[in-house]
PDB file of N, CA and C in Angstrom:
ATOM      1  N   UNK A   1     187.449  38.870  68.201  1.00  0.00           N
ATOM      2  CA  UNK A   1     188.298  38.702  67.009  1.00  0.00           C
ATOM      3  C   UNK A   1     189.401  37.699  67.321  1.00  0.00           C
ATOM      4  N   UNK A   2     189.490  36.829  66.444  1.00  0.00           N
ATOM      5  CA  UNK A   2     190.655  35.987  66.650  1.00  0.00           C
ATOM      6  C   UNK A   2     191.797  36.169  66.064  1.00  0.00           C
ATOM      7  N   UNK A   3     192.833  35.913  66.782  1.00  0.00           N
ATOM      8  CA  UNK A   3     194.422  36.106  66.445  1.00  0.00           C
ATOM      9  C   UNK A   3     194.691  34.779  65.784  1.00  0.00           C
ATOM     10  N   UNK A   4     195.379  35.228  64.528  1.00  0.00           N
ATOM     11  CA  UNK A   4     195.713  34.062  64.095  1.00  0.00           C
ATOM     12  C   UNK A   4     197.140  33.597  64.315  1.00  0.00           C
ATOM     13  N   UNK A   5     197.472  32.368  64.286  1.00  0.00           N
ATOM     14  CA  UNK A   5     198.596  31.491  64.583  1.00  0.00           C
ATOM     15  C   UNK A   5     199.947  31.931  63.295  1.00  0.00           C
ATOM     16  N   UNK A   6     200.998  32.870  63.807  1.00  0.00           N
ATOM     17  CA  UNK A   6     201.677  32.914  63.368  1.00  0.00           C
ATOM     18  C   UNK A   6     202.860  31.773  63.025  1.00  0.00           C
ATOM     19  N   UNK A   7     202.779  30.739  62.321  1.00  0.00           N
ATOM     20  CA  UNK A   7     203.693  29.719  62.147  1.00  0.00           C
ATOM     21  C   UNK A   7     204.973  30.093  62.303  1.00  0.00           C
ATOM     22  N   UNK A   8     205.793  30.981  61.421  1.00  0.00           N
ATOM     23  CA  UNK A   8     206.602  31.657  61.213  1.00  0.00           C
ATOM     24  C   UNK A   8     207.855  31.851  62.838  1.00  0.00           C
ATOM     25  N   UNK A   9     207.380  32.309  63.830  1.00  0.00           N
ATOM     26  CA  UNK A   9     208.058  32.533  64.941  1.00  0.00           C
ATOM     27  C   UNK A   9     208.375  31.505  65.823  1.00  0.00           C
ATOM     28  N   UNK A  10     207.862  30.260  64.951  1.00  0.00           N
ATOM     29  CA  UNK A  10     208.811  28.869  65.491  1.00  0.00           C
ATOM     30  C   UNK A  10     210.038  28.524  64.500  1.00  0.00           C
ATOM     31  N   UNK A  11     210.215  29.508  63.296  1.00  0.00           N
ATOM     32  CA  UNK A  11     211.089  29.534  62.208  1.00  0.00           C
ATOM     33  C   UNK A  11     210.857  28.975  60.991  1.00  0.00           C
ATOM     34  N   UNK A  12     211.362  29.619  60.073  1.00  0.00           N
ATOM     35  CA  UNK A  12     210.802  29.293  58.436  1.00  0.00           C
ATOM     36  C   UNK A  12     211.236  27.842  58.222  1.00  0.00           C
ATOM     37  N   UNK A  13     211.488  26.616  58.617  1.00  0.00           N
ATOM     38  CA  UNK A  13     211.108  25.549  58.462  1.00  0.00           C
ATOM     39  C   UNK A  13     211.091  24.823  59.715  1.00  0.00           C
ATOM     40  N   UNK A  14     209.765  23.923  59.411  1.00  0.00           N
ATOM     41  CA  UNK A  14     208.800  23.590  60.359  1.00  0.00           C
ATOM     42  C   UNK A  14     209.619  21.834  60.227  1.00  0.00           C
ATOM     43  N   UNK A  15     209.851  21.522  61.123  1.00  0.00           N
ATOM     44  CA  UNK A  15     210.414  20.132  61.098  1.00  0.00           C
ATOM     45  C   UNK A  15     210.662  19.513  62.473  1.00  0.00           C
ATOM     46  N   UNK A  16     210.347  20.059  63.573  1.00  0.00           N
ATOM     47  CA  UNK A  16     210.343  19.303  64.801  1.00  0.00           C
ATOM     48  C   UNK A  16     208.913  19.007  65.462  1.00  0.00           C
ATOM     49  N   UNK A  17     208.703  17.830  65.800  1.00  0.00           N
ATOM     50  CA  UNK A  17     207.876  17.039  66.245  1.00  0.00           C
ATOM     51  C   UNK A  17     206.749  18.377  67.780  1.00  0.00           C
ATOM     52  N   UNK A  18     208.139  18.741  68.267  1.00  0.00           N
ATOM     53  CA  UNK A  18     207.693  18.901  69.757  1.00  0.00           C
ATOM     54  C   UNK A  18     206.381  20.868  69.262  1.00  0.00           C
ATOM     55  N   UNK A  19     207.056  21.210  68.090  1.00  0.00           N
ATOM     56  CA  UNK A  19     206.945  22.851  67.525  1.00  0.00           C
ATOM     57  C   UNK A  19     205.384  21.966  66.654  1.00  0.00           C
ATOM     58  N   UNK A  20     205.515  21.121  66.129  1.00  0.00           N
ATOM     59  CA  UNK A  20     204.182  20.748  65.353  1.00  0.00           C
ATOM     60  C   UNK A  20     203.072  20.637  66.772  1.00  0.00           C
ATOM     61  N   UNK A  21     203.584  19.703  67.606  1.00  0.00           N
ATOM     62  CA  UNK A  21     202.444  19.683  68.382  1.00  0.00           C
ATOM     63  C   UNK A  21     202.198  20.875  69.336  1.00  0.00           C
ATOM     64  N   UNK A  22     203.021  21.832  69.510  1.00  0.00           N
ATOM     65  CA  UNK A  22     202.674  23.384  69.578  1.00  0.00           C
ATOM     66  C   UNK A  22     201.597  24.143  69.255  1.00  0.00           C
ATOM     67  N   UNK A  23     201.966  23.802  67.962  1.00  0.00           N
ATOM     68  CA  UNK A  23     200.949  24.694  66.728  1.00  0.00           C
ATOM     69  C   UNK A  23     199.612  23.960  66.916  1.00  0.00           C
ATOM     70  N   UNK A  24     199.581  22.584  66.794  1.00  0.00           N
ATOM     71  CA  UNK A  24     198.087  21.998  67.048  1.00  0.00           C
ATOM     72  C   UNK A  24     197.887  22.396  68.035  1.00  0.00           C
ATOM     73  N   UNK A  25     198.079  22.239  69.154  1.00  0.00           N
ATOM     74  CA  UNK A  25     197.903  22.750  70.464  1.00  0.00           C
ATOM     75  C   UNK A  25     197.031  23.829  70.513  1.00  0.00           C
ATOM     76  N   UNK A  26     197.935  25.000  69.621  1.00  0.00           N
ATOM     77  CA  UNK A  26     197.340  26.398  69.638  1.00  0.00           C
ATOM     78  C   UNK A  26     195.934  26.330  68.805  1.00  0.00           C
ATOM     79  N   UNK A  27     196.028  25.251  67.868  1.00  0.00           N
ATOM     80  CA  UNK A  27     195.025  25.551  66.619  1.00  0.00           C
ATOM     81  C   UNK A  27     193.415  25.091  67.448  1.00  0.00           C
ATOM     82  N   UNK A  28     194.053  24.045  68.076  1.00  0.00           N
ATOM     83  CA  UNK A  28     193.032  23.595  68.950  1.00  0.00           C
ATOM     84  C   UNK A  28     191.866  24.193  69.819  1.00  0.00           C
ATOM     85  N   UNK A  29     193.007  24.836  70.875  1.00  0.00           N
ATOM     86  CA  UNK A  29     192.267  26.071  71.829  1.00  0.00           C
ATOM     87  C   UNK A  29     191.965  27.043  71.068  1.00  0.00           C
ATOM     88  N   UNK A  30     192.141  27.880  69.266  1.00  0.00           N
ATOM     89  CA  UNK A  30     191.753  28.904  68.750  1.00  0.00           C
ATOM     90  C   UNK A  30     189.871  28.017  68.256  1.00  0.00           C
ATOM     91  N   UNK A  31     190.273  27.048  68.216  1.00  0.00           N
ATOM     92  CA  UNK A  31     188.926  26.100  67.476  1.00  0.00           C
ATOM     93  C   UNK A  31     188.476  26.203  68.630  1.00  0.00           C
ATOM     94  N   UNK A  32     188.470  25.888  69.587  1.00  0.00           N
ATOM     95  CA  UNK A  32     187.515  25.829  70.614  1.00  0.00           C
ATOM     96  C   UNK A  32     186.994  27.117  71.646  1.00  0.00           C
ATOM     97  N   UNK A  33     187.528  28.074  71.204  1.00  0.00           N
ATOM     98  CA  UNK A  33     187.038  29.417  72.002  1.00  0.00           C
ATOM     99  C   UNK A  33     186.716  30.496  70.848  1.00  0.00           C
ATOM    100  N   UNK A  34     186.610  30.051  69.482  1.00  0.00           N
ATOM    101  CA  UNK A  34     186.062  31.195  68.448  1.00  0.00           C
ATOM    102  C   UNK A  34     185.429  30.020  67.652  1.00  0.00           C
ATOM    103  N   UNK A  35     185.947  28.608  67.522  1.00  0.00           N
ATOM    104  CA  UNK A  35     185.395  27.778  66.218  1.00  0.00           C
ATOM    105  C   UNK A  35     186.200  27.823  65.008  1.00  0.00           C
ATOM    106  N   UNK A  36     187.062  28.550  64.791  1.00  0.00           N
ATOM    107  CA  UNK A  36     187.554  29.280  63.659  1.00  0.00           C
ATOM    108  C   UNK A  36     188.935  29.040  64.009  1.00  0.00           C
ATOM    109  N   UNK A  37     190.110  29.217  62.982  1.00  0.00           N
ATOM    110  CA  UNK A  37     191.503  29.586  63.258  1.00  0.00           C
ATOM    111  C   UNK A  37     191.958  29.964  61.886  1.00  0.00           C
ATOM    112  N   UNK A  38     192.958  30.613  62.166  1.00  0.00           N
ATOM    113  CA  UNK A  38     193.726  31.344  60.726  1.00  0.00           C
ATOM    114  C   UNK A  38     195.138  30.421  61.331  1.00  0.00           C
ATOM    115  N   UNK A  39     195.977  29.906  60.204  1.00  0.00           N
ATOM    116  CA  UNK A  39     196.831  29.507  60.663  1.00  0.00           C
ATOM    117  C   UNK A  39     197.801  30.368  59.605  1.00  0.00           C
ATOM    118  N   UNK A  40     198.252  31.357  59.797  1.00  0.00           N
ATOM    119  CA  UNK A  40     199.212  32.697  58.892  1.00  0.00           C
ATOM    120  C   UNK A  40     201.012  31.449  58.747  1.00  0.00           C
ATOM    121  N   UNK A  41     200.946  31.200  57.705  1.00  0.00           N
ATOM    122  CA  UNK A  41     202.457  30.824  57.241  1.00  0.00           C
ATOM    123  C   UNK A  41     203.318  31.544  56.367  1.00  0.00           C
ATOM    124  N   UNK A  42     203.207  32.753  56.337  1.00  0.00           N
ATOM    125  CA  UNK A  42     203.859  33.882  55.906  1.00  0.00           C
ATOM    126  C   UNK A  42     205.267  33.298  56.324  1.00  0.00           C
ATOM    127  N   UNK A  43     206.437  33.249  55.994  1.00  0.00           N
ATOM    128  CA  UNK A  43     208.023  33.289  55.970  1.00  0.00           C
ATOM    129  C   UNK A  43     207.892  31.959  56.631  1.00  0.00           C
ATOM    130  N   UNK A  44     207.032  30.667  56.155  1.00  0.00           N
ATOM    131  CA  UNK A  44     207.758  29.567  56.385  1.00  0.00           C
ATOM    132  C   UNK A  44     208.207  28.961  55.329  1.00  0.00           C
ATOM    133  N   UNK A  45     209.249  28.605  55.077  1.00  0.00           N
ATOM    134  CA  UNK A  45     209.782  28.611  53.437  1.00  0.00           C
ATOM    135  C   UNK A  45     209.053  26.519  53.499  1.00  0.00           C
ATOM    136  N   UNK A  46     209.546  26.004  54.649  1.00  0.00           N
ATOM    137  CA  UNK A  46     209.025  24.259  54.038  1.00  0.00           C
ATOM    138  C   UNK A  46     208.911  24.118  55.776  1.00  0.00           C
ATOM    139  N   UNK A  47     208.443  22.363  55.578  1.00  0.00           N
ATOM    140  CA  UNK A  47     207.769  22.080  56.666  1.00  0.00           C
ATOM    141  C   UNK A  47     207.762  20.568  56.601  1.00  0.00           C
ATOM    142  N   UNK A  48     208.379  19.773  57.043  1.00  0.00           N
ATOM    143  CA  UNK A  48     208.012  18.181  57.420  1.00  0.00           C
ATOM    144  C   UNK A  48     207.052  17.531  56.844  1.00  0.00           C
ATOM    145  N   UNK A  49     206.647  16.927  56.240  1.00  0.00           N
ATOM    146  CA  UNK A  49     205.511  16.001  55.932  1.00  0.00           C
ATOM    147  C   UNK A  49     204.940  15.578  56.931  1.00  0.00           C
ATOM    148  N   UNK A  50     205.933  15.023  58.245  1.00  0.00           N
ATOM    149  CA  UNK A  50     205.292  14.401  59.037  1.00  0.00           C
ATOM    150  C   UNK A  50     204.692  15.662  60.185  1.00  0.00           C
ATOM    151  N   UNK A  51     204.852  17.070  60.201  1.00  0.00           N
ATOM    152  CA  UNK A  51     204.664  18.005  60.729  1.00  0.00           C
ATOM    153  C   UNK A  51     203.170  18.665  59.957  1.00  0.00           C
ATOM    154  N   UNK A  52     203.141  18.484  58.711  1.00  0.00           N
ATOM    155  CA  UNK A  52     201.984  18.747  58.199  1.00  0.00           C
ATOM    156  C   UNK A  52     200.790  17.635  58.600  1.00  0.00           C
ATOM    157  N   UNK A  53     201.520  16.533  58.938  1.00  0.00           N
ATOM    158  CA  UNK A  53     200.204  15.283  59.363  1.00  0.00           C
ATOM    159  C   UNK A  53     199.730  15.407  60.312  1.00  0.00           C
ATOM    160  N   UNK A  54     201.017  15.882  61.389  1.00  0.00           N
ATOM    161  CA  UNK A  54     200.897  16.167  62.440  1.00  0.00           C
ATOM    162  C   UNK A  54     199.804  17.283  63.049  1.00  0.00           C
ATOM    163  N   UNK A  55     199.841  18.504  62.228  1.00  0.00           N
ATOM    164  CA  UNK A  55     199.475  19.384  62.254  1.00  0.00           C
ATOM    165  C   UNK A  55     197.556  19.369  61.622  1.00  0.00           C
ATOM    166  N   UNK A  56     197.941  19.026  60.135  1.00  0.00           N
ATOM    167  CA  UNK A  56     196.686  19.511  59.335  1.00  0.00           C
ATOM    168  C   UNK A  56     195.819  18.087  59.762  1.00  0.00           C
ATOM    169  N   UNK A  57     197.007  17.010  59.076  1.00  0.00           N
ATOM    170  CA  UNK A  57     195.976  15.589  59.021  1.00  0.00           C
ATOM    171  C   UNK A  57     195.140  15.443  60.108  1.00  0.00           C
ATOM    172  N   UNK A  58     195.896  15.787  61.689  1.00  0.00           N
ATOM    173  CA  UNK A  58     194.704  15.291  62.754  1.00  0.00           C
ATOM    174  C   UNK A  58     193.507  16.641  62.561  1.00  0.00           C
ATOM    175  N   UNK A  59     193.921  17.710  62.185  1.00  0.00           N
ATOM    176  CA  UNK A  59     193.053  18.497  62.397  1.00  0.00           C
ATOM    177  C   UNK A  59     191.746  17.914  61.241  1.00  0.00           C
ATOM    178  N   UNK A  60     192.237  17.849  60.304  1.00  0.00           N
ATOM    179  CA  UNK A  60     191.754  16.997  59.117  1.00  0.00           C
ATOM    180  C   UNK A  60     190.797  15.940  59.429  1.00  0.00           C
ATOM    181  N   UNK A  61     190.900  14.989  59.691  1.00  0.00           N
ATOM    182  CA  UNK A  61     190.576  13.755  60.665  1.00  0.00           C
ATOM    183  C   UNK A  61     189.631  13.840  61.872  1.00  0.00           C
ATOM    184  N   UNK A  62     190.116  14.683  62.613  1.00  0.00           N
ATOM    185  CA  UNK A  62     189.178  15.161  63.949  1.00  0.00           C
ATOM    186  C   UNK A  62     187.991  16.004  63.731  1.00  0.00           C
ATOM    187  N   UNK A  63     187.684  16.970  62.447  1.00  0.00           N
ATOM    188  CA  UNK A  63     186.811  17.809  62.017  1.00  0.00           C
ATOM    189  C   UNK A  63     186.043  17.183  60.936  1.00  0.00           C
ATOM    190  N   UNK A  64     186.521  16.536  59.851  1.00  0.00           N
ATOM    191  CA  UNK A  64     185.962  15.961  58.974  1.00  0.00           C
ATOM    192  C   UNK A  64     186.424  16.898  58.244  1.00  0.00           C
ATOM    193  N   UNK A  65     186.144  16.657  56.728  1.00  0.00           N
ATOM    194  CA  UNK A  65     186.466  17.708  55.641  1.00  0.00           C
ATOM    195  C   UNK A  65     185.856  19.029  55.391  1.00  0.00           C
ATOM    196  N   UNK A  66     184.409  18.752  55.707  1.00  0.00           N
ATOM    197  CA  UNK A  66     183.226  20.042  55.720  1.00  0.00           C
ATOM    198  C   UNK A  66     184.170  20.790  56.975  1.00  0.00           C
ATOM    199  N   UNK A  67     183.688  20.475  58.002  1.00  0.00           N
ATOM    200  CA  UNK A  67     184.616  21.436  59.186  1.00  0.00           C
ATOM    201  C   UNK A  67     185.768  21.953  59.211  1.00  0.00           C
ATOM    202  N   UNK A  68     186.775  21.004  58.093  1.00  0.00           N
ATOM    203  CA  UNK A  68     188.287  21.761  58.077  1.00  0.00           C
ATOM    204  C   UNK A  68     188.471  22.730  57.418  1.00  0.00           C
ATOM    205  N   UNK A  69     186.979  22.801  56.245  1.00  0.00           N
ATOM    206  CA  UNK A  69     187.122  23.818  54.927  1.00  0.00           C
ATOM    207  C   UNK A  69     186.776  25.303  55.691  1.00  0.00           C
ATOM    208  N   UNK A  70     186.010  24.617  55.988  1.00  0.00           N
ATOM    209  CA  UNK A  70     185.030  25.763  56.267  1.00  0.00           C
ATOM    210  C   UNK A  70     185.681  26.543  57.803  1.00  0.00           C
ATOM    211  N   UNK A  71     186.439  26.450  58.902  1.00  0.00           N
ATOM    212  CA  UNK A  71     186.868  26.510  60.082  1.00  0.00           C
ATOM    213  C   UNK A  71     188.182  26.862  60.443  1.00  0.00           C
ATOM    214  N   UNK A  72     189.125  26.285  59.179  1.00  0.00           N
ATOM    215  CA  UNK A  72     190.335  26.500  59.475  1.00  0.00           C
ATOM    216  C   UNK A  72     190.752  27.359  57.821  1.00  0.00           C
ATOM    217  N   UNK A  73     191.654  28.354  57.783  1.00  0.00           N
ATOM    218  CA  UNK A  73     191.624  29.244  56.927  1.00  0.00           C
ATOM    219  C   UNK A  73     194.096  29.102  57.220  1.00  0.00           C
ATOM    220  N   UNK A  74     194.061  29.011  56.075  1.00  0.00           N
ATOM    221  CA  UNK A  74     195.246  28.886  55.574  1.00  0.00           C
ATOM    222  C   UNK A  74     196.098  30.033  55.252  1.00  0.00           C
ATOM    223  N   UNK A  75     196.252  30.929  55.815  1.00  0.00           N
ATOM    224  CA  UNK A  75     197.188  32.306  55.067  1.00  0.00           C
ATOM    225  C   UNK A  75     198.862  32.529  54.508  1.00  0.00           C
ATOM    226  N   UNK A  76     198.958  32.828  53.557  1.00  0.00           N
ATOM    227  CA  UNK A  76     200.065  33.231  53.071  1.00  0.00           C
ATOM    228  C   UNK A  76     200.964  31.778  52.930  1.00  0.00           C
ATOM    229  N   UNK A  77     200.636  30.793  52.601  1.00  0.00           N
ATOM    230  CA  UNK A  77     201.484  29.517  52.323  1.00  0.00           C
ATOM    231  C   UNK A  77     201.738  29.605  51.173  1.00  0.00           C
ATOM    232  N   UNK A  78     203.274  29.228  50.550  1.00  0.00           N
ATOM    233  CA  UNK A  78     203.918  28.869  49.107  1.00  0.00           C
ATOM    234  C   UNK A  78     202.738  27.898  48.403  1.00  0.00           C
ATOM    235  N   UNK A  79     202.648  27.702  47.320  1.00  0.00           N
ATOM    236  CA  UNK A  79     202.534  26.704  46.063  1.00  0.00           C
ATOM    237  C   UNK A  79     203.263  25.426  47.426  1.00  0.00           C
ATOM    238  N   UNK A  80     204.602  24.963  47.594  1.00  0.00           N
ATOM    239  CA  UNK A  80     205.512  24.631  48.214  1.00  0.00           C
ATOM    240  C   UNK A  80     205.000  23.694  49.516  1.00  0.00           C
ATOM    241  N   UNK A  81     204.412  24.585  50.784  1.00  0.00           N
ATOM    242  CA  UNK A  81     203.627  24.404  51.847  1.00  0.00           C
ATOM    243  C   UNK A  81     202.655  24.007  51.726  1.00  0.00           C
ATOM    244  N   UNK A  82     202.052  24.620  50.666  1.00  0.00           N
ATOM    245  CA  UNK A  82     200.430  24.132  50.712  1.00  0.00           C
ATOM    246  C   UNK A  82     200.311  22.236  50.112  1.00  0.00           C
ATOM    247  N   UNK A  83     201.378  22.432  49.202  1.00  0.00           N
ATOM    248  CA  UNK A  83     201.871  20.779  48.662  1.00  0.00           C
ATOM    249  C   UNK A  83     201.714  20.158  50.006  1.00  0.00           C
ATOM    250  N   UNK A  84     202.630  20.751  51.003  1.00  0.00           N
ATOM    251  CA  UNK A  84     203.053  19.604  51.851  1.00  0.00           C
ATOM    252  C   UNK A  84     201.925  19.104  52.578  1.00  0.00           C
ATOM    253  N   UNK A  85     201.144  20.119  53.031  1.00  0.00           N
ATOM    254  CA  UNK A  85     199.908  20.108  53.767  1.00  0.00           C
ATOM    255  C   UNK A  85     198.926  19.029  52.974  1.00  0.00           C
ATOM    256  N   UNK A  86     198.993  19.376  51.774  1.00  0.00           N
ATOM    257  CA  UNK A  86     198.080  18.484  51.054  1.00  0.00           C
ATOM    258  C   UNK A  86     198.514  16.758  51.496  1.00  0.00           C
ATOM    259  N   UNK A  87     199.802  16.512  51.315  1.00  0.00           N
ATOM    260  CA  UNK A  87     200.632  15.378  51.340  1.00  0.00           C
ATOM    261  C   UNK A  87     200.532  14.698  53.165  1.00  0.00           C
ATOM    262  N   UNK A  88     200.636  15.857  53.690  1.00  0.00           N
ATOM    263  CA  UNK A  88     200.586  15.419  55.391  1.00  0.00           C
ATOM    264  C   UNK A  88     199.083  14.964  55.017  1.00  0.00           C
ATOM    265  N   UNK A  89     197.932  15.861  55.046  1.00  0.00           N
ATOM    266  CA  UNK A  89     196.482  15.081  54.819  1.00  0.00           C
ATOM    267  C   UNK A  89     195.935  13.789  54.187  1.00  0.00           C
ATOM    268  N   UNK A  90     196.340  13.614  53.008  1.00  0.00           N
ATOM    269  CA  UNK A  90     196.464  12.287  52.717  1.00  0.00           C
ATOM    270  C   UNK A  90     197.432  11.383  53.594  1.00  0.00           C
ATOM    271  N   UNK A  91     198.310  11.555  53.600  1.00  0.00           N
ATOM    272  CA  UNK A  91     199.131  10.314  55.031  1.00  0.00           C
ATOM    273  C   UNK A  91     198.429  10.291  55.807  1.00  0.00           C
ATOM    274  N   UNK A  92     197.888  10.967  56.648  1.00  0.00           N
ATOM    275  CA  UNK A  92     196.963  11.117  57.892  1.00  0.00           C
ATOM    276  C   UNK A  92     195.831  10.235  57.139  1.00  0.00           C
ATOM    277  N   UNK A  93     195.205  10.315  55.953  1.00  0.00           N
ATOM    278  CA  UNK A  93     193.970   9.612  55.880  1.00  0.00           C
ATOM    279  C   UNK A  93     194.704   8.058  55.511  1.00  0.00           C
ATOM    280  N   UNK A  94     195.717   8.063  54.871  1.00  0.00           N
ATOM    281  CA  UNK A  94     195.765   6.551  54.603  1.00  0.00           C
ATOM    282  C   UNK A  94     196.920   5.707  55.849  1.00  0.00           C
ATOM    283  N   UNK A  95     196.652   6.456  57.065  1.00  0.00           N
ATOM    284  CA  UNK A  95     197.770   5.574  58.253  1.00  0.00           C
ATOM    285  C   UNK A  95     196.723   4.466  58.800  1.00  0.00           C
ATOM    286  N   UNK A  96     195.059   4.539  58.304  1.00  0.00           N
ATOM    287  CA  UNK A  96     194.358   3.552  58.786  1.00  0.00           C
ATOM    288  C   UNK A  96     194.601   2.282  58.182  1.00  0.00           C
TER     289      UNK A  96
END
């Protein structure tokens, strides 16, 4: 069973560079020893754009779209977060 990535206990807003590449970090090794990750954003109220690129876009990018849908599972994000995520993913696709 996999534990999912509590965002939250790096604090309800996500805005430092060194805490984004944390979280990929973690999302990474959960992808590579189950395939799967829950990334739980329960009590993160907002989050960087460039922390969502950081975060979703490479994951985004490195999996393709079929693999991100299907592999990575989003819990408890605002209307708010999920914007941003959307917004980090597109930046990530148009930095080529």
């Amino acid at each position: 069973m996999m534990d999912a990535i509590h965002v939250k206990k790096f604090g309800s807003v996500i805005t430092d560079k060194d805490v984004g590449s944390e979280i990929l970090r973690l999302a990474k090794e959960q992808l590579s020893t189950h395939g799967r990750v829950q990334i739980d954003l329960e009590g993160v109220v907002t989050m960087a754009t460039y922390c969502a690129k950081q975060i979703f876009g490479t994951l985004y990018i490195e999996m393709g779209p079929e693999n991100f849908f299907k592999n990575i599972s989003i819990a408890n994000a605002s209307d708010d977060v999920k914007s941003l995520i959307q917004l980090g993913i597109l930046n990530a696709l148009n930095a080529d």
